[in-house]
N, C-alpha and C. Protein backbone atom coordinates (compact mmCIF):
# COMPACT_ATOMS: atom_id res chain seq x y z
N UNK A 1 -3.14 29.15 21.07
CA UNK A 1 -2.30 28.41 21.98
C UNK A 1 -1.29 27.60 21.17
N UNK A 2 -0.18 27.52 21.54
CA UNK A 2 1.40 26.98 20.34
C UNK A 2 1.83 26.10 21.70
N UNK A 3 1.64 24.71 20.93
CA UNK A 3 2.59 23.79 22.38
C UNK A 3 4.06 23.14 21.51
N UNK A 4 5.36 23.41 22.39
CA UNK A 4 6.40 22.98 22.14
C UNK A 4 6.47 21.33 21.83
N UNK A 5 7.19 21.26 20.96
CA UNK A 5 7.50 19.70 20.82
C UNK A 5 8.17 18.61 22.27
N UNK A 6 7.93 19.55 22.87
CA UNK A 6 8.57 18.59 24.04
C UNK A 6 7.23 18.44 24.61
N UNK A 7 6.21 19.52 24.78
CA UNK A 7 5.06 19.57 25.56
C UNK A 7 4.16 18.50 24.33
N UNK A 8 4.22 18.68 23.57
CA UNK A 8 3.38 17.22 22.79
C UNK A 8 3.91 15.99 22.67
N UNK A 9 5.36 15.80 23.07
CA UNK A 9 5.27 14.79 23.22
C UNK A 9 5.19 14.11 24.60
N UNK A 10 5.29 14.90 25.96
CA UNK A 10 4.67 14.30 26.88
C UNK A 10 3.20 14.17 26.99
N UNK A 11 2.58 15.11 25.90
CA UNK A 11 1.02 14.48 25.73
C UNK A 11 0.83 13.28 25.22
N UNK A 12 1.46 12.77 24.29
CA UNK A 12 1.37 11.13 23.71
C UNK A 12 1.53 10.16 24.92
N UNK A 13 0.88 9.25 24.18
CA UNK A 13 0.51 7.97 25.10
C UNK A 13 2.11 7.01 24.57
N UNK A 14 2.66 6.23 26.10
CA UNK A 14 3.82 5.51 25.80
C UNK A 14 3.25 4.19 25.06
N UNK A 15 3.57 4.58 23.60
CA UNK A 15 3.29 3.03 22.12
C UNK A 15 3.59 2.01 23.05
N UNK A 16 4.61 1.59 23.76
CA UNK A 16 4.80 0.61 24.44
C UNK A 16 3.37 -0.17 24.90
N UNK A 17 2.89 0.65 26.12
CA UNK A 17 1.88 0.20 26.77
C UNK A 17 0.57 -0.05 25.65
N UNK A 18 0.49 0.10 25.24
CA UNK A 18 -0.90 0.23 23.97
C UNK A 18 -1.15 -1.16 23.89
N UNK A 19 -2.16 -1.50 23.81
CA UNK A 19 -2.73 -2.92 23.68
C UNK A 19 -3.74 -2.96 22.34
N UNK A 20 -3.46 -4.41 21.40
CA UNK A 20 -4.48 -3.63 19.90
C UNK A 20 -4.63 -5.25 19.61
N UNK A 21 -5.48 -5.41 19.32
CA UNK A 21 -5.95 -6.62 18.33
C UNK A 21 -5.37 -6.76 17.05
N UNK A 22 -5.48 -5.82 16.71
CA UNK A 22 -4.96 -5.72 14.77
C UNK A 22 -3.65 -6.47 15.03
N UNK A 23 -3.88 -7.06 13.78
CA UNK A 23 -2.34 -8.39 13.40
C UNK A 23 -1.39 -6.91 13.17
N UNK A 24 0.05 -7.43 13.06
CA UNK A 24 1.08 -6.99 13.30
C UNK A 24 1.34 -6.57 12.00
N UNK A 25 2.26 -5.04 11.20
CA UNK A 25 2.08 -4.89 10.09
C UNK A 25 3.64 -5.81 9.17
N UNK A 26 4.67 -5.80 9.76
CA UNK A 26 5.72 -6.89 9.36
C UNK A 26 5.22 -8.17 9.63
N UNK A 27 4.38 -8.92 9.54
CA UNK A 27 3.67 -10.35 9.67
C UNK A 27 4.19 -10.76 8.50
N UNK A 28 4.15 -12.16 8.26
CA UNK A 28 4.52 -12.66 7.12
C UNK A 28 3.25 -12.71 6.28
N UNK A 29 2.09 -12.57 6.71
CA UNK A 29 1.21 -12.52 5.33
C UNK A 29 0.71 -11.34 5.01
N UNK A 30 1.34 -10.47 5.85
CA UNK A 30 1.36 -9.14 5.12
C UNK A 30 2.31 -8.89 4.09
N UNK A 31 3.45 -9.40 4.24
CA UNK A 31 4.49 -9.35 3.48
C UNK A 31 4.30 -9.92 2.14
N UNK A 32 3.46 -11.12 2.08
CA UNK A 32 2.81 -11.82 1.02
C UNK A 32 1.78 -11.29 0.52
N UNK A 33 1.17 -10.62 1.43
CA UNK A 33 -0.27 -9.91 0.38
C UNK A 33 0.53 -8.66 -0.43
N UNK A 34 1.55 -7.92 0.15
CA UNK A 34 2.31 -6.95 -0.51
C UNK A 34 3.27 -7.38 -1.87
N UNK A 35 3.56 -8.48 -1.30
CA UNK A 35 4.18 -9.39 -3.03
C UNK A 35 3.24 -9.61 -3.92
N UNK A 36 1.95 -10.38 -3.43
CA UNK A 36 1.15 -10.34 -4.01
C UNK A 36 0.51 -9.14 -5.21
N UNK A 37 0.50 -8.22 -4.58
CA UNK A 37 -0.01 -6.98 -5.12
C UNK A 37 1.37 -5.99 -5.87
N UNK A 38 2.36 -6.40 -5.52
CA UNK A 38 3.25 -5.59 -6.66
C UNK A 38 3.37 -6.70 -8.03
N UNK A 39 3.61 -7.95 -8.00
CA UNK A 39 3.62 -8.69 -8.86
C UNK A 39 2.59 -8.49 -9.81
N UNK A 40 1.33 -8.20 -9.07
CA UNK A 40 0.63 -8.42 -9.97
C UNK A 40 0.53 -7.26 -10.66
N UNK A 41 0.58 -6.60 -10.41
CA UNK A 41 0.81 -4.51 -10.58
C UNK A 41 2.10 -5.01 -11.90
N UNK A 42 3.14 -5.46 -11.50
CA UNK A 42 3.80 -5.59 -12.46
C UNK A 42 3.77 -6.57 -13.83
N UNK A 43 2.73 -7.53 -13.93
CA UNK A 43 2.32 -8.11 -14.75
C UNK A 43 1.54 -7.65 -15.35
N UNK A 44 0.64 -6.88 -14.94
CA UNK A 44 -0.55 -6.24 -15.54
C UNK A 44 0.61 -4.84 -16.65
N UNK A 45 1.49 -4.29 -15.45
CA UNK A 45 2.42 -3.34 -16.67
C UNK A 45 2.72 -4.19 -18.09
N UNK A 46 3.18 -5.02 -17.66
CA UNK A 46 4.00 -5.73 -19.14
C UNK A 46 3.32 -6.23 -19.84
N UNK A 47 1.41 -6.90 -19.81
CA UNK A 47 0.80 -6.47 -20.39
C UNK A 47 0.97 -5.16 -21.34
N UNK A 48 0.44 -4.33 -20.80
CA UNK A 48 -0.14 -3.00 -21.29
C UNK A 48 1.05 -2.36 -22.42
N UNK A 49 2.54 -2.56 -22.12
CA UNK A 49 3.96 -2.71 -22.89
C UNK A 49 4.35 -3.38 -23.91
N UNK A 50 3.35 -4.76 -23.98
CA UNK A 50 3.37 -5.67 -25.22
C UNK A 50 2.34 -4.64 -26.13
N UNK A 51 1.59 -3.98 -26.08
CA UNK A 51 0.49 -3.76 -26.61
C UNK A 51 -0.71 -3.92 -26.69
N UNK A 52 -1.13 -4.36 -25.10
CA UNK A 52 -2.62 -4.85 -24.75
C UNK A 52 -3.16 -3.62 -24.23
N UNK A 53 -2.75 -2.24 -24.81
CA UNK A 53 -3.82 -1.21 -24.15
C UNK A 53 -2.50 0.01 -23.54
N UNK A 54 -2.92 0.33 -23.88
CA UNK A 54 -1.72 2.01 -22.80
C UNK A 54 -2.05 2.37 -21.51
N UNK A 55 -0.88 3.01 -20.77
CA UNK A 55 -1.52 3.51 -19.78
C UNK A 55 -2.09 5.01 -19.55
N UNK A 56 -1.96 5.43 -20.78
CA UNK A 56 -2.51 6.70 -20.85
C UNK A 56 -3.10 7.30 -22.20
N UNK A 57 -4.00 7.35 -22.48
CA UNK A 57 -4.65 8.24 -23.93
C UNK A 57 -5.65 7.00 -24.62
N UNK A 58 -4.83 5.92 -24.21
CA UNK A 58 -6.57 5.05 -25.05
C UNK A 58 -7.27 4.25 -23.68
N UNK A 59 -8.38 4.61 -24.14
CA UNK A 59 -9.49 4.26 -22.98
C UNK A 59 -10.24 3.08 -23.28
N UNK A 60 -10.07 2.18 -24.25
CA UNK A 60 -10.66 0.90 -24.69
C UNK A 60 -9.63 -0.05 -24.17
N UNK A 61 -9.97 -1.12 -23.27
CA UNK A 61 -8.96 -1.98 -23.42
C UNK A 61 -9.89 -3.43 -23.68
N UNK A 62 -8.78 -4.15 -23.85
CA UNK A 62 -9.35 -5.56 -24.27
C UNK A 62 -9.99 -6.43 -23.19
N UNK A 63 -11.29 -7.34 -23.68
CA UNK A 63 -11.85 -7.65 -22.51
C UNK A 63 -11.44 -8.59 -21.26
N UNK A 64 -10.67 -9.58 -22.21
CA UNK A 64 -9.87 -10.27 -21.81
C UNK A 64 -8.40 -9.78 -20.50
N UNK A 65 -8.30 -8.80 -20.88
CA UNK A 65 -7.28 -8.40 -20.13
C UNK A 65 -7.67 -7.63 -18.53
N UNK A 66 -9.40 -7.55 -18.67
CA UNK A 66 -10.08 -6.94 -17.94
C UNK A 66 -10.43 -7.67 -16.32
């Protein structure tokens, strides 16, 4: 059975009407947990760039950095 894109999308439910608990994904502390987590993603790089460990071929890193 092959349903047309018009026939699936009158199967979807109108997003409008949908009712959800879950916080909103543009929230502002989503936006902050996402800063959060690239910053730190990017600190941990420039680590690893000074010479605290590679990101590929050595498998020891320092404990400190751990």
């Amino acid at each position: 059975m092959s349903v047309t894109a018009l026939q699936m999308a009158q199967l979807m439910p109108d997003a409008r009407q949908l009712e959800s608990d879950e916080p909103e994904m543009e929230s502002t502390l989503h936006y902050q947990q996402l800063a959060l987590l690239v910053s730190s993603l990017e600190w941990r790089w420039q680590a690893l760039e000074r010479g605290s460990g590679t990101l590929s071929g050595r498998r020891e890193w320092p404990v400190a950095l751990l």
